[in-house]
N, C-alpha and C. Protein backbone atom coordinates (compact mmCIF):
# COMPACT_ATOMS: atom_id res chain seq x y z
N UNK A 1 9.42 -17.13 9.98
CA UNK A 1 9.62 -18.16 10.96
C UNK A 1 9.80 -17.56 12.36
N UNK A 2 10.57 -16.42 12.51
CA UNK A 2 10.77 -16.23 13.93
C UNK A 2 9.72 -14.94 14.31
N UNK A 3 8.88 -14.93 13.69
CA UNK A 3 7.22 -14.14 14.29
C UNK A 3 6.38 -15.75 14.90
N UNK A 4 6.21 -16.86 14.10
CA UNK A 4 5.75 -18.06 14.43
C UNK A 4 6.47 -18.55 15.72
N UNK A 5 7.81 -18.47 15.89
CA UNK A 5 8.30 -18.86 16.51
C UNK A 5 8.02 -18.10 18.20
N UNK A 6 7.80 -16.77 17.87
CA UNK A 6 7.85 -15.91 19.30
C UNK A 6 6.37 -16.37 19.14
N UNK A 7 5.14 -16.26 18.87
CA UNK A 7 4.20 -16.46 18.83
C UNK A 7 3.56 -17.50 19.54
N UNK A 8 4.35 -18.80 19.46
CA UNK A 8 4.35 -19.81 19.64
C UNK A 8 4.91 -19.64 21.21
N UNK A 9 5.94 -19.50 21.38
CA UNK A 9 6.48 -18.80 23.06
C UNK A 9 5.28 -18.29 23.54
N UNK A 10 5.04 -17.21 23.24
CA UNK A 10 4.07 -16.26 24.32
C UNK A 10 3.09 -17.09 24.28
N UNK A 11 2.44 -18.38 23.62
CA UNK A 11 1.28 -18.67 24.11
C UNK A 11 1.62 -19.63 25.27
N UNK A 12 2.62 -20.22 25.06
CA UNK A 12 2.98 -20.96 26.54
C UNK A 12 3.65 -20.45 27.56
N UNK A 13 4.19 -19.24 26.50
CA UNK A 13 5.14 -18.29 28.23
C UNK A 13 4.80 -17.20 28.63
N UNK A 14 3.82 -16.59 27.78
CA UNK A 14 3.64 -15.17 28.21
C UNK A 14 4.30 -14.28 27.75
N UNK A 15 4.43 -13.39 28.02
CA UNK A 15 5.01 -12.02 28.02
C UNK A 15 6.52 -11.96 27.18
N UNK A 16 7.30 -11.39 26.24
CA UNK A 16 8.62 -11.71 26.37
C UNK A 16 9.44 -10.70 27.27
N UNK A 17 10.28 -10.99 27.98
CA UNK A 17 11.14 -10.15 28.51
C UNK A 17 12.58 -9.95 27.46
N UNK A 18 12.69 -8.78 27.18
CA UNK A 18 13.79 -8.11 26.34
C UNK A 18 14.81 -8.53 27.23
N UNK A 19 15.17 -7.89 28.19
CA UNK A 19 16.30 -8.42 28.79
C UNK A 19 16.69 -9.49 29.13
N UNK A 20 16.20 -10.37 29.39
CA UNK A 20 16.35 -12.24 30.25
C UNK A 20 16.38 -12.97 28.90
N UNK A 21 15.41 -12.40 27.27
CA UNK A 21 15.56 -13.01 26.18
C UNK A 21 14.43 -14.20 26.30
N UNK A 22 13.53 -13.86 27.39
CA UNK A 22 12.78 -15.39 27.66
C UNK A 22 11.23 -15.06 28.35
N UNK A 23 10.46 -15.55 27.81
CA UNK A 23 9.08 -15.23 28.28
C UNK A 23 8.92 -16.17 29.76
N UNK A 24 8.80 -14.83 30.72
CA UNK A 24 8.52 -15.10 32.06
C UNK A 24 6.86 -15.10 32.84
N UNK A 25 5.77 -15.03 32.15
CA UNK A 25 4.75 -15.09 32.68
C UNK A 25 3.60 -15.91 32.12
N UNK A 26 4.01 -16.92 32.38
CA UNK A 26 3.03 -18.39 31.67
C UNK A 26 2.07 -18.60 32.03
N UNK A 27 0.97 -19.13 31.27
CA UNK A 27 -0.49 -19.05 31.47
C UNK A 27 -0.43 -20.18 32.31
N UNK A 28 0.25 -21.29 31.95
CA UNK A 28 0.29 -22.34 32.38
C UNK A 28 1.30 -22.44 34.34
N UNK A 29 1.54 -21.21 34.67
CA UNK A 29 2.65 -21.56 35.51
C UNK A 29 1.91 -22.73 37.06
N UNK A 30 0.67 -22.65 36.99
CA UNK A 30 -0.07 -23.70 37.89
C UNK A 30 -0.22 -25.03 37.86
N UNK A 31 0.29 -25.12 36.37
CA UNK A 31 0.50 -26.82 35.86
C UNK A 31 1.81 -26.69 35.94
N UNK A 32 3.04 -25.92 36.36
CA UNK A 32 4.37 -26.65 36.21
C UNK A 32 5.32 -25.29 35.44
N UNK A 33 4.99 -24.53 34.10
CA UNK A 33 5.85 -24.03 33.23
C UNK A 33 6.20 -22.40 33.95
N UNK A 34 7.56 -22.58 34.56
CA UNK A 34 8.23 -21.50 34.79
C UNK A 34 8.82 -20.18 33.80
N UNK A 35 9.36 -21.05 32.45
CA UNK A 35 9.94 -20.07 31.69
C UNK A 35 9.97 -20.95 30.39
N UNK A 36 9.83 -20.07 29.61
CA UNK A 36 9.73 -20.62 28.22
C UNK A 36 10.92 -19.55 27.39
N UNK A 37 11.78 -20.45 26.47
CA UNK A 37 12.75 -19.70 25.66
C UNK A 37 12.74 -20.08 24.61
N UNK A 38 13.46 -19.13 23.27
CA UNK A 38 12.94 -19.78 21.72
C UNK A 38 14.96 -20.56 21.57
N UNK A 39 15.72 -20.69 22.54
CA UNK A 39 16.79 -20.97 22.24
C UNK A 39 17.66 -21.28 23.90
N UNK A 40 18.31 -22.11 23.98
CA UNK A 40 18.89 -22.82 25.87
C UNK A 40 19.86 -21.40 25.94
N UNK A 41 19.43 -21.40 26.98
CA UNK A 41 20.02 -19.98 27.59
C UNK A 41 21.53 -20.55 27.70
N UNK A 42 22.64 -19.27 28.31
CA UNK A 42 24.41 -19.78 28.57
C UNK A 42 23.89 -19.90 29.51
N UNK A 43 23.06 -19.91 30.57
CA UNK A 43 23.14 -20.40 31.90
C UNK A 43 21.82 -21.32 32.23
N UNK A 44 22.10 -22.66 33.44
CA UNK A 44 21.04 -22.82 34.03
C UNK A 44 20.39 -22.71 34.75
N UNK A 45 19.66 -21.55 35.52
CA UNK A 45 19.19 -21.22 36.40
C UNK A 45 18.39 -22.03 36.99
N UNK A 46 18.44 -22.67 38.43
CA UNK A 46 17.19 -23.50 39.09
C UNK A 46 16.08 -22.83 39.35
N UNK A 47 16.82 -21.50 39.77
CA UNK A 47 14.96 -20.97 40.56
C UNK A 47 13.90 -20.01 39.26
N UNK A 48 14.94 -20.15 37.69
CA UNK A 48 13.82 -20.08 36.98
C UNK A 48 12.80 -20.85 36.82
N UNK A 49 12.94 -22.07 37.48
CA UNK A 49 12.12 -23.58 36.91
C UNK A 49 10.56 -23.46 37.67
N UNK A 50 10.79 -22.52 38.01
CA UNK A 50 9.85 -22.24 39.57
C UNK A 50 8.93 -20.88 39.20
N UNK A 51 9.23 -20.49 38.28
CA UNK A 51 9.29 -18.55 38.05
C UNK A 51 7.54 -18.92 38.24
N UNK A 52 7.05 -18.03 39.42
CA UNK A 52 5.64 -17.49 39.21
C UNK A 52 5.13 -18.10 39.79
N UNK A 53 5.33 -19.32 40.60
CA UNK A 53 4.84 -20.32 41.02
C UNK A 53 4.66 -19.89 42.81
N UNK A 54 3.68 -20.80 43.20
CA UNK A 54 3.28 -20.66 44.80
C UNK A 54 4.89 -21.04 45.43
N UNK A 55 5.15 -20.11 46.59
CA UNK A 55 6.14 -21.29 47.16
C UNK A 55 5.90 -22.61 48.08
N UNK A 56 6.66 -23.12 47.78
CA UNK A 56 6.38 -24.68 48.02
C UNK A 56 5.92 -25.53 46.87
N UNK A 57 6.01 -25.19 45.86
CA UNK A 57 5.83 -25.49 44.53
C UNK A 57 6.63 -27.01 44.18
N UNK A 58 6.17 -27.96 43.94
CA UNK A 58 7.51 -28.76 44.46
C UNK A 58 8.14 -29.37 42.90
N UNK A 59 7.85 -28.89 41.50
CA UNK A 59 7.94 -29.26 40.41
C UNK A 59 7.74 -27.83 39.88
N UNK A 60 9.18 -27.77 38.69
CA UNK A 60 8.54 -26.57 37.68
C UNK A 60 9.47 -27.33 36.47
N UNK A 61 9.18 -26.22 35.32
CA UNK A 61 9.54 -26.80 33.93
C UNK A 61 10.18 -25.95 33.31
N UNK A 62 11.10 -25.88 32.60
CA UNK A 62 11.99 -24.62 31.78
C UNK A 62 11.52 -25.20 30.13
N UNK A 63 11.26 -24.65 29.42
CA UNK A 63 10.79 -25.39 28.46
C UNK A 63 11.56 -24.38 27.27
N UNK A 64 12.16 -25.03 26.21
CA UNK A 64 12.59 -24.41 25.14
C UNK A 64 11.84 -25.06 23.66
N UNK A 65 11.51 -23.79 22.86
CA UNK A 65 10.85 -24.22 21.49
C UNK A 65 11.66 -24.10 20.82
N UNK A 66 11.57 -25.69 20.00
CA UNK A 66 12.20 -25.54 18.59
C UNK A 66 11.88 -25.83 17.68
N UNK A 67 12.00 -25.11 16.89
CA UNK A 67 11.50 -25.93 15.31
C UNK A 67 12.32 -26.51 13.91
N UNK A 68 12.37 -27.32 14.39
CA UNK A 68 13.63 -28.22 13.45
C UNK A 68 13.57 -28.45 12.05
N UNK A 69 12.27 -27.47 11.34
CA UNK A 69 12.10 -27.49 10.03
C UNK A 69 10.86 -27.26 9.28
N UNK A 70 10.99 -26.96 8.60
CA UNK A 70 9.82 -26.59 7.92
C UNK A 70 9.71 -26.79 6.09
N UNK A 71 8.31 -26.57 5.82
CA UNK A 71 8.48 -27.16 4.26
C UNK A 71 7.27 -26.39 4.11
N UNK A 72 7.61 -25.25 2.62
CA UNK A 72 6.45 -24.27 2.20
C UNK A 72 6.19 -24.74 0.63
N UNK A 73 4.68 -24.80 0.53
CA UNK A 73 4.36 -24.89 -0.73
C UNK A 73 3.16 -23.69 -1.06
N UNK A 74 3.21 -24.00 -1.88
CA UNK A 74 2.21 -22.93 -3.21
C UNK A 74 0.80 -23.33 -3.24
N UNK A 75 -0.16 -22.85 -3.31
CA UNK A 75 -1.62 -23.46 -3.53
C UNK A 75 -1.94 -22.53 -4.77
N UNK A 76 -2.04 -22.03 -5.96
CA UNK A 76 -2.45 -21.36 -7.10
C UNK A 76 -3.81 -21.20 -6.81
N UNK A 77 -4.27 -20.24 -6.92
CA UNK A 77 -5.77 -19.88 -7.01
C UNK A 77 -5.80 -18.96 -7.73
N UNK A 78 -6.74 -19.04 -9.04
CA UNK A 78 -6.97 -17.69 -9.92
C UNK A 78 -5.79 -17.09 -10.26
N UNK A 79 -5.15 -17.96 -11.11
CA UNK A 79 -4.14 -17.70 -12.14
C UNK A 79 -2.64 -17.75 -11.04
N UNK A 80 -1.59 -17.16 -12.24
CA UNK A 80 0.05 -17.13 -11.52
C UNK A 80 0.39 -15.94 -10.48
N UNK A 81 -0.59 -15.41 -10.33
CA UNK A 81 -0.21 -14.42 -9.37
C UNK A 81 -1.20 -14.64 -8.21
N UNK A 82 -2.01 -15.13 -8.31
CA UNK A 82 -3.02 -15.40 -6.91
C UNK A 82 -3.23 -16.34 -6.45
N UNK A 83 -2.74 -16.40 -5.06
CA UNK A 83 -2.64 -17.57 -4.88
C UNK A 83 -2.36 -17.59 -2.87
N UNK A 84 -2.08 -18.87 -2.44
CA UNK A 84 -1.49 -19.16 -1.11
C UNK A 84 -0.51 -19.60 -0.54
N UNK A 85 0.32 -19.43 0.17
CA UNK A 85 1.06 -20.35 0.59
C UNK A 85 0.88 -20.92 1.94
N UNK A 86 1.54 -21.83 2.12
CA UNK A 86 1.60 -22.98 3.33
C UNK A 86 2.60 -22.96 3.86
N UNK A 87 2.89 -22.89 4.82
CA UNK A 87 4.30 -23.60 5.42
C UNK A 87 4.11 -23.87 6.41
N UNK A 88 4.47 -25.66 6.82
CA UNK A 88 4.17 -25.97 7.71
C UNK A 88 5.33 -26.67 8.75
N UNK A 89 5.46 -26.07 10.11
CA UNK A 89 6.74 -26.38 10.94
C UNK A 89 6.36 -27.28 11.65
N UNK A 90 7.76 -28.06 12.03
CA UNK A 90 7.62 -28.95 12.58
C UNK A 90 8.56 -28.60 14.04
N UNK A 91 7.06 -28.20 15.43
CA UNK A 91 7.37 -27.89 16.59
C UNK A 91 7.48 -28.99 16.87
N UNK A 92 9.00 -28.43 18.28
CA UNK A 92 9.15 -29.66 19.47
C UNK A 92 8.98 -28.62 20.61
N UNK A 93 8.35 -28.82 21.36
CA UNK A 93 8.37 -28.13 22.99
C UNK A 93 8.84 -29.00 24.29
N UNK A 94 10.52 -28.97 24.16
CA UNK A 94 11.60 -29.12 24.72
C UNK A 94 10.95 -28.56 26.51
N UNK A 95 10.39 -29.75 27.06
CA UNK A 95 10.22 -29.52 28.59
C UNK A 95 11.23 -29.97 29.52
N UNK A 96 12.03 -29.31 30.55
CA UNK A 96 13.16 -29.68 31.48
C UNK A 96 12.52 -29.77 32.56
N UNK A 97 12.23 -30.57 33.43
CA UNK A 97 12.07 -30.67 34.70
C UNK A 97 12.64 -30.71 36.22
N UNK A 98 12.33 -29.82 36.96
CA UNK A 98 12.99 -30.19 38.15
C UNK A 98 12.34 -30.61 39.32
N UNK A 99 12.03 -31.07 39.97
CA UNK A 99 11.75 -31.40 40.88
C UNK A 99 12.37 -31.95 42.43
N UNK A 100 11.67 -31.62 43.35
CA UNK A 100 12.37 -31.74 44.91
C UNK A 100 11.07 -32.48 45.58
N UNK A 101 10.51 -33.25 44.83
CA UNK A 101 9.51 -34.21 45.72
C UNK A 101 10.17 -35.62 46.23
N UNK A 102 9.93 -35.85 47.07
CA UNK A 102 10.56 -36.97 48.18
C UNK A 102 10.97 -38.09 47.16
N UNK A 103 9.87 -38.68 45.98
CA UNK A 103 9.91 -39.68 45.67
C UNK A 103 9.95 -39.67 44.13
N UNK A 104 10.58 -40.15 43.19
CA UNK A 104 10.71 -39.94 41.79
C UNK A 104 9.81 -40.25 41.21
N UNK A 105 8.68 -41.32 41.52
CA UNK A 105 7.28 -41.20 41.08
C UNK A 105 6.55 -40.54 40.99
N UNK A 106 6.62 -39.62 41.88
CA UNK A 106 5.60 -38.16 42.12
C UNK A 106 6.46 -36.87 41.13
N UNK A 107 7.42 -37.17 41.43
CA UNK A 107 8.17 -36.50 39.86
C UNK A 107 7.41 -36.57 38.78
N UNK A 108 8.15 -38.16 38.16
CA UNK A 108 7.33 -38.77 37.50
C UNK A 108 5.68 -37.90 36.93
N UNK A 109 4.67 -38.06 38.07
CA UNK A 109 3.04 -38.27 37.69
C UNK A 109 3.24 -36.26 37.74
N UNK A 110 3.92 -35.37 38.26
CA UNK A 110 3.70 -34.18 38.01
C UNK A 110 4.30 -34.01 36.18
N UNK A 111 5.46 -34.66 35.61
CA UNK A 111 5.50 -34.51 34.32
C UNK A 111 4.21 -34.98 33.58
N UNK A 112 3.53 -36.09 33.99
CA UNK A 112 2.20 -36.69 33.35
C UNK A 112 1.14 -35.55 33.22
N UNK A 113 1.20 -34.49 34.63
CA UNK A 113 -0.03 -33.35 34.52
C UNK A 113 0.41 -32.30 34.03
N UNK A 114 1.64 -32.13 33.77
CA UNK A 114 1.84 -31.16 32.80
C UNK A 114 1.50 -31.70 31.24
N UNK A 115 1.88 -32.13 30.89
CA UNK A 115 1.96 -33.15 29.74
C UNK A 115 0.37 -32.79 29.18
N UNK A 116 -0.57 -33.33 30.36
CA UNK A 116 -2.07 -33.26 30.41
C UNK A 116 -2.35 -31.33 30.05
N UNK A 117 -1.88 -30.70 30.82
CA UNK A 117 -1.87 -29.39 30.65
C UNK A 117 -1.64 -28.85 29.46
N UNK A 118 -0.53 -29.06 29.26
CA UNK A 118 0.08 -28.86 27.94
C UNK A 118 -1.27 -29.03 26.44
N UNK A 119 -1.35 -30.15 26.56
CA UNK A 119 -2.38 -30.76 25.79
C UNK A 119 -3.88 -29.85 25.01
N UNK A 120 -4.00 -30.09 26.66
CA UNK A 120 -5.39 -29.39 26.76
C UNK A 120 -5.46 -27.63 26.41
N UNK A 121 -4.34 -27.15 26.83
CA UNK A 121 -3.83 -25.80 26.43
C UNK A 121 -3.88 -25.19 24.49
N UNK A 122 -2.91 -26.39 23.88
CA UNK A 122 -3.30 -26.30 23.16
C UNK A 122 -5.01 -26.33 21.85
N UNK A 123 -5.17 -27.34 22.65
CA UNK A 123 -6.68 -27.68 22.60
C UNK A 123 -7.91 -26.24 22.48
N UNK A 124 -7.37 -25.73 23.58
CA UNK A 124 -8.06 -24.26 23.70
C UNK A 124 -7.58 -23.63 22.78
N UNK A 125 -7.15 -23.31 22.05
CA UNK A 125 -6.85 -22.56 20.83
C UNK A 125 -6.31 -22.95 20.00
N UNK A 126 -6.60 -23.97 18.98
CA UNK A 126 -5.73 -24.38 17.57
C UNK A 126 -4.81 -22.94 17.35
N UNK A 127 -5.19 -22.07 17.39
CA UNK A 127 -3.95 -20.75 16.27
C UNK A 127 -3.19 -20.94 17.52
N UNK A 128 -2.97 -21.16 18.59
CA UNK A 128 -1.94 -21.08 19.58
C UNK A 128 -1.59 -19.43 19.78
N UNK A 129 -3.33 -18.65 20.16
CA UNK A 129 -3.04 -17.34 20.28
C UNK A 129 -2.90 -16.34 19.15
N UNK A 130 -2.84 -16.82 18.00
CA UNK A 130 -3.13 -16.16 16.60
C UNK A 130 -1.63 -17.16 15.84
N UNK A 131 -0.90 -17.32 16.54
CA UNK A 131 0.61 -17.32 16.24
C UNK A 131 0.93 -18.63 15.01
N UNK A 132 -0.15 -18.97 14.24
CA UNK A 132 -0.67 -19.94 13.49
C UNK A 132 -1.87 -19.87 12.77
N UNK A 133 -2.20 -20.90 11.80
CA UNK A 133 -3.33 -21.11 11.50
C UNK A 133 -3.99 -22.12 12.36
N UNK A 134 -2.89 -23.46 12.31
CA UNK A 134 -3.86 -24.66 13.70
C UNK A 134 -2.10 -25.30 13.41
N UNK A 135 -3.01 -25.70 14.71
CA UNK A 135 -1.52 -26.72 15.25
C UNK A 135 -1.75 -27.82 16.48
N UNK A 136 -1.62 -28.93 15.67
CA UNK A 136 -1.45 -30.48 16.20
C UNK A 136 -2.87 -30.66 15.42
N UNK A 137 -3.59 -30.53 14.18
CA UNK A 137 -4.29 -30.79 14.03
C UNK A 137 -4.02 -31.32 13.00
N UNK A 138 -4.90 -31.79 11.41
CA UNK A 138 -4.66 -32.70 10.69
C UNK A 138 -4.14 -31.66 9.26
N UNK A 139 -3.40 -32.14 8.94
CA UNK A 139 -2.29 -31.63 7.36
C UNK A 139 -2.01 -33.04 6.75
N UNK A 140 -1.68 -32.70 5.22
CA UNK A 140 -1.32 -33.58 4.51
C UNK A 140 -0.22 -34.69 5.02
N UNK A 141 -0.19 -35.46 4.53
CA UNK A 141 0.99 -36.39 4.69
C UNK A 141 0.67 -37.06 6.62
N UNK A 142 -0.25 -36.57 7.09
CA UNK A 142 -0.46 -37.74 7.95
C UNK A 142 0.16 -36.77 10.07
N UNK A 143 0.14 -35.37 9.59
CA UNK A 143 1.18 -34.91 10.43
C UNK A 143 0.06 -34.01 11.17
N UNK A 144 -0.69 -34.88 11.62
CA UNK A 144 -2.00 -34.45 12.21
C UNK A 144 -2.14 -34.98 13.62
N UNK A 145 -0.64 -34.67 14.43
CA UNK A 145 -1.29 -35.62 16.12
C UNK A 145 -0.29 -34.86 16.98
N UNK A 146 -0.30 -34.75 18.08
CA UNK A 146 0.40 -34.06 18.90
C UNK A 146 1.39 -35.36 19.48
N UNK A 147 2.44 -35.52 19.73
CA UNK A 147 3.37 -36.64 19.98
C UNK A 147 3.73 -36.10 21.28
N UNK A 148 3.61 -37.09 22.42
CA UNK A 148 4.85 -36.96 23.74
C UNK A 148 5.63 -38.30 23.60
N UNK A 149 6.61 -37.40 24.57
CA UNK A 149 7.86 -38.55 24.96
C UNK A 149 8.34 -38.30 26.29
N UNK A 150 8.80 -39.24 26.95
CA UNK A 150 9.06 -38.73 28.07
C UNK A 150 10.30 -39.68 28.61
N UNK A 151 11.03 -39.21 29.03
CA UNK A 151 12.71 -39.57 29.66
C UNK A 151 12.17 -39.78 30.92
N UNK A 152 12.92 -41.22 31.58
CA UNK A 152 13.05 -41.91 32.68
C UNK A 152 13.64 -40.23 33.77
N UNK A 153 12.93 -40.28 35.01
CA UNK A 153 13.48 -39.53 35.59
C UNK A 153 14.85 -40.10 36.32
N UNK A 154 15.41 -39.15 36.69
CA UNK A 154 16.89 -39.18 37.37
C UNK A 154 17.34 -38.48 38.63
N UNK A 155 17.19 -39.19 39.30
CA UNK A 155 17.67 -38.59 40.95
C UNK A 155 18.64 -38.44 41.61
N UNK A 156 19.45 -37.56 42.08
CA UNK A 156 20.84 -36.75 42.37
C UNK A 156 20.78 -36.32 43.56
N UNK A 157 21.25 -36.07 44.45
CA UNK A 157 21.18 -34.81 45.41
C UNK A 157 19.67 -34.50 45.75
N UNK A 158 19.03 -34.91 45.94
CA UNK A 158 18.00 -34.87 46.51
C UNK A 158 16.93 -34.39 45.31
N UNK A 159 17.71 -34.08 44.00
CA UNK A 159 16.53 -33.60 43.17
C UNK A 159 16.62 -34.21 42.19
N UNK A 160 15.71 -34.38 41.82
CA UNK A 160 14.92 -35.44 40.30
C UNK A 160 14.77 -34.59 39.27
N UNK A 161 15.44 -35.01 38.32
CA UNK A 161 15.57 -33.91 36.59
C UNK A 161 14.56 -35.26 35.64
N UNK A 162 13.89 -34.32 34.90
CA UNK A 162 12.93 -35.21 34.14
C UNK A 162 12.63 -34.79 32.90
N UNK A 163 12.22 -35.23 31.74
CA UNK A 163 12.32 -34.58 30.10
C UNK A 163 10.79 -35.09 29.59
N UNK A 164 9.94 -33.82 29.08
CA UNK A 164 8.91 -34.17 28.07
C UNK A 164 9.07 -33.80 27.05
N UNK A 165 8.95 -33.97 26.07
CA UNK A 165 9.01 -33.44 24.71
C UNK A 165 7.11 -33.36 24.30
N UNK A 166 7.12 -32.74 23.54
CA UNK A 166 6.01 -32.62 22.76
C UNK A 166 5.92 -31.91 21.49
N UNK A 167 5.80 -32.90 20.28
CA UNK A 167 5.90 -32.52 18.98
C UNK A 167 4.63 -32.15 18.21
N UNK A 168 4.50 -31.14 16.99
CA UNK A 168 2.85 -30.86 16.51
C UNK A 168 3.57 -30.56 15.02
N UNK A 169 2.94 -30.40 14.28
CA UNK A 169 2.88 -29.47 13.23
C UNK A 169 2.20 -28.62 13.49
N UNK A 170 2.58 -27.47 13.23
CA UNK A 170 1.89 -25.76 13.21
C UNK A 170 2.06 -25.84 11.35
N UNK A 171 0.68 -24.94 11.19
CA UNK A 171 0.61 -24.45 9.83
C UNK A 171 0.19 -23.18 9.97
N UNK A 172 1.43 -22.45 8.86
CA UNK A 172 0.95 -20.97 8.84
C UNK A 172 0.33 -20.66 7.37
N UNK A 173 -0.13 -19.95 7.04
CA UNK A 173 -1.29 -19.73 5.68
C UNK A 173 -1.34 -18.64 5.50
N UNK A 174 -0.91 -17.66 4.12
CA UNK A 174 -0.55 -16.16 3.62
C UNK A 174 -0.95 -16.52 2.53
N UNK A 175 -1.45 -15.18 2.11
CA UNK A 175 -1.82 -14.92 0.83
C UNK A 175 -0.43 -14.27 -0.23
N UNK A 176 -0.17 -15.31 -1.66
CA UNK A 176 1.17 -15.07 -1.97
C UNK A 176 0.93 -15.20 -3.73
């Protein structure tokens, strides 16, 4: 699980950094994703939300992966010893938003193009970089779609905090 799990990081964050504990160089950092972590850091840093980004950037995303479970089965092929297994997790990609645009709508429509990003990212590579077999694609029991959600933004102090989620099944596949 936690090879799938870093796997799954570096394709949306890049690189891992040993020290920070958090992949700082995202493919995606032009659609929004500053830093990607496999667990919420003790601190919240603002100007990670930003990491890599042009300045004047006026939206970034801290995004944490989790995987809230998983379920492995057996496929038998050619007798009791040859055979496959499955196990298939069930990702959430935990997006935090910050934003300093004038108006919470434009908040708002920059979570929509990440969202779009996001998407399409995956899209480009079912293995999500090898770190899988496919993911958000179709498995038994119906767990074949990529899910968003998205939290009403909230405006404070001049800055707007905003939440995407995005859920998949990843399936990993070994010979067992």
């Amino acid at each position: 699980m936690q090879s799938v799990l870093d796997g799954i990081c570096r394709y949306f964050g890049g690189a891992y950094d040993e020290q920070t504990r958090s992949y700082r160089s995202s493919p995606l950092s032009q659609s929004g994703v500053g830093i990607v972590r496999r667990a919420f850091g003790k601190q919240d840093d603002h100007s990670e939300y930003l990491l890599g980004m042009a300045p004047g950037t006026r939206t970034g995303c801290h995004m944490v992966v989790f995987i809230a479970q998983s379920s492995e089965r057996r496929i038998a092929l050619g007798g009791e010893h040859s055979g496959q297994k499955q196990t298939v997790y069930d990702v959430t990609l935990n997006c935090f938003l910050r934003s300093s645009t004038a108006f919470a709508e434009d908040a708002q429509d920059d979570g929509f193009a990440l969202r779009d990003a996001l998407v399409e990212h995956m899209h480009g590579d079912r293995t999500l970089g090898g770190a899988v077999y496919q993911a958000g694609e179709y498995v038994e029991n119906g767990l074949g779609s990529i899910d968003c959600r998205f939290a009403q933004p909230e405006t404070k102090a001049q800055l707007t905090k905003g939440f995407l989620e995005v859920r998949f099944a990843a399936i990993e596949i070994f010979n067992a």
